[in-house]
Structures are given as C-alpha cells and as structure tokens.
N, C-alpha and C. Protein backbone atom coordinates (compact mmCIF):
# COMPACT_ATOMS: atom_id res chain seq x y z
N UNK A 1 9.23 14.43 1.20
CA UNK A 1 9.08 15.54 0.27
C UNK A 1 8.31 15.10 -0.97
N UNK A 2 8.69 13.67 -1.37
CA UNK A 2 7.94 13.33 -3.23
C UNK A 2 6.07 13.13 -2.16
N UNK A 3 6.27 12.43 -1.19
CA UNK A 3 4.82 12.20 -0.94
C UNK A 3 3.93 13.43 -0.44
N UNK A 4 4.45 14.83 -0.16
CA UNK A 4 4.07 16.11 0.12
C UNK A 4 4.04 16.59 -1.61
N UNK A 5 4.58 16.45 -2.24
CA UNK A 5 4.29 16.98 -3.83
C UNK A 5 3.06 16.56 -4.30
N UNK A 6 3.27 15.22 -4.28
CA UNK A 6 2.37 14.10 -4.71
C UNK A 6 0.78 14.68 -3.82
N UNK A 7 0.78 14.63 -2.38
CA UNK A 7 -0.60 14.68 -1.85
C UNK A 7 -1.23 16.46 -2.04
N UNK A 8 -0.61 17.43 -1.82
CA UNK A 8 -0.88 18.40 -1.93
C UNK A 8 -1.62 19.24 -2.91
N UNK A 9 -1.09 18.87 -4.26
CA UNK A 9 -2.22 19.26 -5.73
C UNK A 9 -3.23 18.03 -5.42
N UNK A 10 -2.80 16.92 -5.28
CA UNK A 10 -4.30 15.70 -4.42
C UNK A 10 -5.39 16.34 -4.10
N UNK A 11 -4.80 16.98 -2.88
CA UNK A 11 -6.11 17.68 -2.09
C UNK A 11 -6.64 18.77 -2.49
N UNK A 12 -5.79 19.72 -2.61
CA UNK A 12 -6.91 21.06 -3.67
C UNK A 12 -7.42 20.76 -4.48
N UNK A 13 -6.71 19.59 -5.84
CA UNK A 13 -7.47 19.71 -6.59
C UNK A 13 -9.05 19.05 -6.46
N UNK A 14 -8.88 18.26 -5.51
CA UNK A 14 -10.26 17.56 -5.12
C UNK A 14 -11.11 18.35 -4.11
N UNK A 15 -10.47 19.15 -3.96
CA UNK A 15 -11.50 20.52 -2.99
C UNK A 15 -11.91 21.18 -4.30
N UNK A 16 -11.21 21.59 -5.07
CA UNK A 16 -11.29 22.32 -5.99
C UNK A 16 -12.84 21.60 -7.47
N UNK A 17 -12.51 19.74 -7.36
CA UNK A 17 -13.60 19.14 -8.32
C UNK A 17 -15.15 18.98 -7.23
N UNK A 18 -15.15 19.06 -5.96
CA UNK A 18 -15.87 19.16 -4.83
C UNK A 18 -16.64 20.35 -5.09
N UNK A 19 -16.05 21.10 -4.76
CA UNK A 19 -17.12 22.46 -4.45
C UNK A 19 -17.13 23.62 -5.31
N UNK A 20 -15.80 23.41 -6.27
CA UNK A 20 -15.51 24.57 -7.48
C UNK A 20 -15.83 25.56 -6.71
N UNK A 21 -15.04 26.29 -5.71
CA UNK A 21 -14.98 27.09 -5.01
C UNK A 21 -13.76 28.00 -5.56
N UNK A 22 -13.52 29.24 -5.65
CA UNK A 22 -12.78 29.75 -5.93
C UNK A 22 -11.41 29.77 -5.43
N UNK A 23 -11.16 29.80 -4.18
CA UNK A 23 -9.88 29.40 -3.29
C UNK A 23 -9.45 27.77 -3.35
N UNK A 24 -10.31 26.88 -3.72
CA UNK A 24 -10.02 26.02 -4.17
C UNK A 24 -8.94 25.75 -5.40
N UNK A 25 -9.64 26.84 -6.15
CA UNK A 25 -8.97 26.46 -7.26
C UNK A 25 -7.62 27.24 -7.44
N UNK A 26 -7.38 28.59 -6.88
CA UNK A 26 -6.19 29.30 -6.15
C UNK A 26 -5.35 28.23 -5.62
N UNK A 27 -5.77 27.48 -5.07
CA UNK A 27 -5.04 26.27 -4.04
C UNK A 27 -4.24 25.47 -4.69
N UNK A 28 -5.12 24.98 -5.45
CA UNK A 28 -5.07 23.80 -6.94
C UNK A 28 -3.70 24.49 -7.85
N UNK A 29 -4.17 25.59 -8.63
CA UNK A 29 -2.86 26.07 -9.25
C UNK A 29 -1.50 26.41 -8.37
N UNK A 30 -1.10 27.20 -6.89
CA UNK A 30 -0.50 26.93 -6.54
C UNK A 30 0.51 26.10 -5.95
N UNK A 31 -0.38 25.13 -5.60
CA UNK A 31 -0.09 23.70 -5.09
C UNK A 31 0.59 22.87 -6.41
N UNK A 32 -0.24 23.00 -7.39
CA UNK A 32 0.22 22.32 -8.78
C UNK A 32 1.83 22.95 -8.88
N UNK A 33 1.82 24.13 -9.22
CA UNK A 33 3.27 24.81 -9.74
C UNK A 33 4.48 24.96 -8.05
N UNK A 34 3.99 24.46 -6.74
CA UNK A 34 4.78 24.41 -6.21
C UNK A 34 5.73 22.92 -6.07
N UNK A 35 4.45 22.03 -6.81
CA UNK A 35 4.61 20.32 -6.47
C UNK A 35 5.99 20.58 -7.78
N UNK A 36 5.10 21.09 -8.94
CA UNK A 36 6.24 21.16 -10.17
C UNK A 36 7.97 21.49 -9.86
N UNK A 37 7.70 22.20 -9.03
CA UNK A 37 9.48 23.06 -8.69
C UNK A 37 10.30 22.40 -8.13
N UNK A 38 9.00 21.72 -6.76
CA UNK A 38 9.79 20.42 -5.76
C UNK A 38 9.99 19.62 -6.91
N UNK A 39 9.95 19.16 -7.85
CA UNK A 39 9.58 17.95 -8.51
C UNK A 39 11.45 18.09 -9.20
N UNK A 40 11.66 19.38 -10.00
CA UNK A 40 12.33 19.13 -10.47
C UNK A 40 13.84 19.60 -9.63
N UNK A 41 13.44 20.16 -8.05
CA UNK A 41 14.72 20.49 -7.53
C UNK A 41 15.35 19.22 -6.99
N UNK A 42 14.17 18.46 -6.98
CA UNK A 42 14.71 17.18 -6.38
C UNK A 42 15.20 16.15 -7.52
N UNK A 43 14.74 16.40 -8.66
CA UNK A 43 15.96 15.50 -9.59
C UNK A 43 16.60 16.20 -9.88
N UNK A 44 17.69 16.99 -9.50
CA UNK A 44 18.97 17.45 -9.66
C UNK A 44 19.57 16.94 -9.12
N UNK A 45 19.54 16.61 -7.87
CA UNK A 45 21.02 16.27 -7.04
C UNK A 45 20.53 14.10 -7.04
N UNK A 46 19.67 13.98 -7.67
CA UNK A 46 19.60 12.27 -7.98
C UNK A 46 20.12 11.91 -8.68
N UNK A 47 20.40 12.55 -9.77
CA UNK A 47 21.47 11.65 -10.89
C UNK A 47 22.94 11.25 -10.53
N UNK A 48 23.78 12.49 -10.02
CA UNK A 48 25.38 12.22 -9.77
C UNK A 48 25.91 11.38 -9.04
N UNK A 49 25.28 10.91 -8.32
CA UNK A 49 25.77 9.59 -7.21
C UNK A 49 25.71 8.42 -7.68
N UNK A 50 24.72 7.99 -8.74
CA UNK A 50 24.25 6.83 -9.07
C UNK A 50 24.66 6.42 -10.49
N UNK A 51 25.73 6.95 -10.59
CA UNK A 51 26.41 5.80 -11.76
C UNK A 51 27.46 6.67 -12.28
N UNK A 52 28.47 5.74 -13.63
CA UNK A 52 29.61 6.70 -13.88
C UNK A 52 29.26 7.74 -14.31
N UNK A 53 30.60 9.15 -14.24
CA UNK A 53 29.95 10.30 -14.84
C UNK A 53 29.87 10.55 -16.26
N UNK A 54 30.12 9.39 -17.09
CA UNK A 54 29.81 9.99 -18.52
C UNK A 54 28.06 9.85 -18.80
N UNK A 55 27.20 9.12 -17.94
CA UNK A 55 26.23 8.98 -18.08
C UNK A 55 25.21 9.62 -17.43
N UNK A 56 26.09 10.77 -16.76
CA UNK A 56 24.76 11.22 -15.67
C UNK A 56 24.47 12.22 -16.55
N UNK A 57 25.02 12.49 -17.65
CA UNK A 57 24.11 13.61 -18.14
C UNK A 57 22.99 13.08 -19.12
N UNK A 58 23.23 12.33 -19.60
CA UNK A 58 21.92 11.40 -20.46
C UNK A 58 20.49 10.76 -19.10
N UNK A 59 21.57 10.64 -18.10
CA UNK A 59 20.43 10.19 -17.57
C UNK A 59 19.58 11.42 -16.82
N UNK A 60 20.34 12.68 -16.53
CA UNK A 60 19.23 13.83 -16.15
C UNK A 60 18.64 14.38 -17.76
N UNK A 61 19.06 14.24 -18.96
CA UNK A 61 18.45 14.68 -19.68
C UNK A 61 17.16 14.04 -20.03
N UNK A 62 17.33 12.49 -19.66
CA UNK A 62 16.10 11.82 -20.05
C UNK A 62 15.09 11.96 -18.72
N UNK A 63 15.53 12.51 -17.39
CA UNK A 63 14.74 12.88 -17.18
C UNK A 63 13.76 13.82 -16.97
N UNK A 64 14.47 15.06 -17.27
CA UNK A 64 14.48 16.52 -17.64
C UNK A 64 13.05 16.21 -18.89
N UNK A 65 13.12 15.42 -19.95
CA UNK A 65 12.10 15.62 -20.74
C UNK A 65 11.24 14.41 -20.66
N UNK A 66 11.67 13.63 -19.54
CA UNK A 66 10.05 13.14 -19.03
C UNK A 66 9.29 14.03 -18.32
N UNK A 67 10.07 14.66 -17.54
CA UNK A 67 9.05 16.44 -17.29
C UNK A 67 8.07 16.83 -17.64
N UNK A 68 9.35 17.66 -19.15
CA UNK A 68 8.34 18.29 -19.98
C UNK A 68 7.70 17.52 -20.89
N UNK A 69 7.46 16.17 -21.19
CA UNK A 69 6.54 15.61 -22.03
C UNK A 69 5.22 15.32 -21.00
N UNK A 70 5.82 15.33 -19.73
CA UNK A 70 4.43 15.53 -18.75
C UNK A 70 3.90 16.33 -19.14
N UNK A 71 3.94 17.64 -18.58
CA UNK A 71 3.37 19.30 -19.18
C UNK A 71 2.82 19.38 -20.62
N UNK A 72 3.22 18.62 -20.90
CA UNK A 72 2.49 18.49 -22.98
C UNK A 72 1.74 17.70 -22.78
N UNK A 73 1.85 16.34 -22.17
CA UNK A 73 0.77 15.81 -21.86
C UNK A 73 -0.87 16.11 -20.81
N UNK A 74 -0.23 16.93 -19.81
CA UNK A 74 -0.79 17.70 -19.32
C UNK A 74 -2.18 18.63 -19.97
N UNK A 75 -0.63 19.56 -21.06
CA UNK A 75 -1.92 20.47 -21.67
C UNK A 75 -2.74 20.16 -22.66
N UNK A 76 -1.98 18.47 -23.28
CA UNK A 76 -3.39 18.05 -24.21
C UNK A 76 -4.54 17.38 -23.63
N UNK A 77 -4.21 16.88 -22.44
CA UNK A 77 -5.62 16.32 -21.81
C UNK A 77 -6.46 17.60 -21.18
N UNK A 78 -6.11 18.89 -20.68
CA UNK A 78 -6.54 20.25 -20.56
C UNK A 78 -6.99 20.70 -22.17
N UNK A 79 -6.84 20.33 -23.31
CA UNK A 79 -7.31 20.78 -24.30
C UNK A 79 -8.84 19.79 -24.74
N UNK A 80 -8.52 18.47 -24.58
CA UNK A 80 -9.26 17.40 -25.26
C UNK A 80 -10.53 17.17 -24.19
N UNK A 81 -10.72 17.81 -22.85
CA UNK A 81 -11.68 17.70 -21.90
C UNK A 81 -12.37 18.23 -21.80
N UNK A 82 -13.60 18.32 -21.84
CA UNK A 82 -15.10 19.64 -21.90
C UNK A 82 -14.25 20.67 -20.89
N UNK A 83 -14.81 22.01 -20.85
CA UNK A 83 -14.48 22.79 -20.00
C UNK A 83 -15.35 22.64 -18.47
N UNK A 84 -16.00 21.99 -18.16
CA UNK A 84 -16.79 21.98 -16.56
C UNK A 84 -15.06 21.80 -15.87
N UNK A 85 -15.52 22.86 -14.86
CA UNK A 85 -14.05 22.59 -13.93
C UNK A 85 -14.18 21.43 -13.06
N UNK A 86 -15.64 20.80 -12.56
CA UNK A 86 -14.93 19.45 -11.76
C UNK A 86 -14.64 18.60 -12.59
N UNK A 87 -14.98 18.48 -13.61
CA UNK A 87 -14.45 16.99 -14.49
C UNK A 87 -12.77 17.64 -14.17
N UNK A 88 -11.99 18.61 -14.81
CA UNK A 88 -11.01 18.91 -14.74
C UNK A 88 -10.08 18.28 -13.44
N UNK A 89 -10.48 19.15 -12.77
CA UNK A 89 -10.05 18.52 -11.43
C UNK A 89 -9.99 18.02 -10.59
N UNK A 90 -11.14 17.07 -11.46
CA UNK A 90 -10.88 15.73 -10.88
C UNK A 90 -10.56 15.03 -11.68
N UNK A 91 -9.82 15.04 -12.79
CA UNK A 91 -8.91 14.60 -13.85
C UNK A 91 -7.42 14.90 -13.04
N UNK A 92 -7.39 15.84 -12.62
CA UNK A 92 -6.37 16.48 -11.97
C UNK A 92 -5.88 15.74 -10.93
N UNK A 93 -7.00 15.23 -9.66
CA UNK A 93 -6.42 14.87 -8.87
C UNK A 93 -6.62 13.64 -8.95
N UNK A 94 -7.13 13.04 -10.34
CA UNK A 94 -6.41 11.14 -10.01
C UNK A 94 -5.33 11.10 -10.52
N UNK A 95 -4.38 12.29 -11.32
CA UNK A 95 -3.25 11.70 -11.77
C UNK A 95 -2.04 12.02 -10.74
N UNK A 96 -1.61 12.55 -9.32
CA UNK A 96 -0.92 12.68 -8.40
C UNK A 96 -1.40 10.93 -7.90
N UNK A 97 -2.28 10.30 -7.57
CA UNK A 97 -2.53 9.11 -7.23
C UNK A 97 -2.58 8.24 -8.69
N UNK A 98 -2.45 7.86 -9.09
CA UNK A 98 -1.89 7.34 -10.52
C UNK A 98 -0.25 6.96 -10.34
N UNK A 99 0.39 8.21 -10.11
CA UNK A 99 1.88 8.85 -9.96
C UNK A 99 2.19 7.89 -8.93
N UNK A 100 1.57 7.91 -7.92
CA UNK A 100 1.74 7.13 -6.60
C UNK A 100 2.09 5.86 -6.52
N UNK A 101 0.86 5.53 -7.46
CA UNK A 101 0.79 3.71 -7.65
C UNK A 101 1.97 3.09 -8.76
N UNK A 102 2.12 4.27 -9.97
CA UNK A 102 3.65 4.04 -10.91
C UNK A 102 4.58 3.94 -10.03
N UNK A 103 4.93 4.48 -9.03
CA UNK A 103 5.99 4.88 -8.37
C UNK A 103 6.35 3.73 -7.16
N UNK A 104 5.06 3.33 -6.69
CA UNK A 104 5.11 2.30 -5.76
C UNK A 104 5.52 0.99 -6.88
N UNK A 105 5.10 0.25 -8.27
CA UNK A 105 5.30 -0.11 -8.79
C UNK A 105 6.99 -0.64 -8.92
N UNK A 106 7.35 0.67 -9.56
CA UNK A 106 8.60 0.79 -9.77
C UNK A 106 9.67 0.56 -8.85
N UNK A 107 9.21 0.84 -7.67
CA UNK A 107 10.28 0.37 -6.08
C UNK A 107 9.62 -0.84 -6.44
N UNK A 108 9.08 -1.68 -6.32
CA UNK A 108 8.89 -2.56 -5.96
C UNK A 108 9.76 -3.58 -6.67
N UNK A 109 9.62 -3.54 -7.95
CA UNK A 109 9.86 -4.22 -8.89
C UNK A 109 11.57 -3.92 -9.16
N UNK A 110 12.14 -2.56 -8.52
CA UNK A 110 13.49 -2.68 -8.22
C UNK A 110 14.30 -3.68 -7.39
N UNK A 111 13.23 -3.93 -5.97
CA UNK A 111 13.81 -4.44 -5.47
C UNK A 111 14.22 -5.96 -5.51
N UNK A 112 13.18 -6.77 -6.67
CA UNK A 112 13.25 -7.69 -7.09
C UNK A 112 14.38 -8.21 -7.89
C-alpha cells in the first residue's frame, strides 16, 4: 500500500511534466490527494501497538504534523517555482522518489 501511494502521484506526475497533457494532470491531482488519504489512514492504526499508551498520543501527534508541515512545505515550493507546469511536475514527481530513498534509509538504519 505505502509503495502504491508512493509510485502512483510518481507516474502522473511525470506523465503530467512529459507531455502537460491535460488528463495528465487530472491524474496528477487525483493520484496526489488519493496517495494523501492512504497516507494518513495508514498512520492511524501504527501508533497503538508500538509502545506504552501514555505515549501513543505524542507519538501520532508528532506525526499528524509531520503531515501537515509537508503540505506547507508543499505549498511553499508551489509558491517559490516559476509557473511552467513541467518544471512543477517534475518537482512533483522527484519528491514521491526522494520519500522512497528517506524511507529505505530509515529501515535500514533501524535495523542496525
């Protein structure tokens, strides 16, 4: 499911910095706000198993606003970028692969 979030805004949005095709970019925003929903239905049920319960709420809150400091971060790099839509989205789709390589990172270095 995280690697279907992750590849899916991937690919539109790089159809979308490709050919700036209109359904592309239909693709791109849907795909974006469906990856978003998976994103956060799936850290709900990750916190409660994994440690005592006085802490699972600090620990979904901190991740609740790594979220939304994404989305702010999001809309200032959408503010600070010329408007041509392929630069955009293809700004767009290196940060799902970015995400990838943090993420592979982070297992890794857990398991150590």
């Amino acid at each position: 499911l995280t690697v279907l979030a992750l590849a899916a805004p991937l690919v539109a949005c790089l159809g979308a910095a490709v050919t700036g095709a209109g359904t592309w970019v239909v693709a791109a925003a849907g795909m974006t706000g469906i990856s978003a929903s998976l994103s956060n239905f799936a850290l709900a049920p990750a916190g409660p198993g994994h440690g005592p319960s006085r802490s699972i709420g600090t620990a979904f809150a901190r991740a609740e606003t790594g979220l939304q400091l994404a989305w702010v971060l999001g809309g200032a790099v959408a503010v600070a970028i010329p408007t041509r839509s392929g630069l955009g989205f293809g700004i767009a789709a290196a940060l799902p692969a970015l995400g990838v390589l943090l993420a592979r990172q982070l297992a890794l270095r857990s398991t150590r």
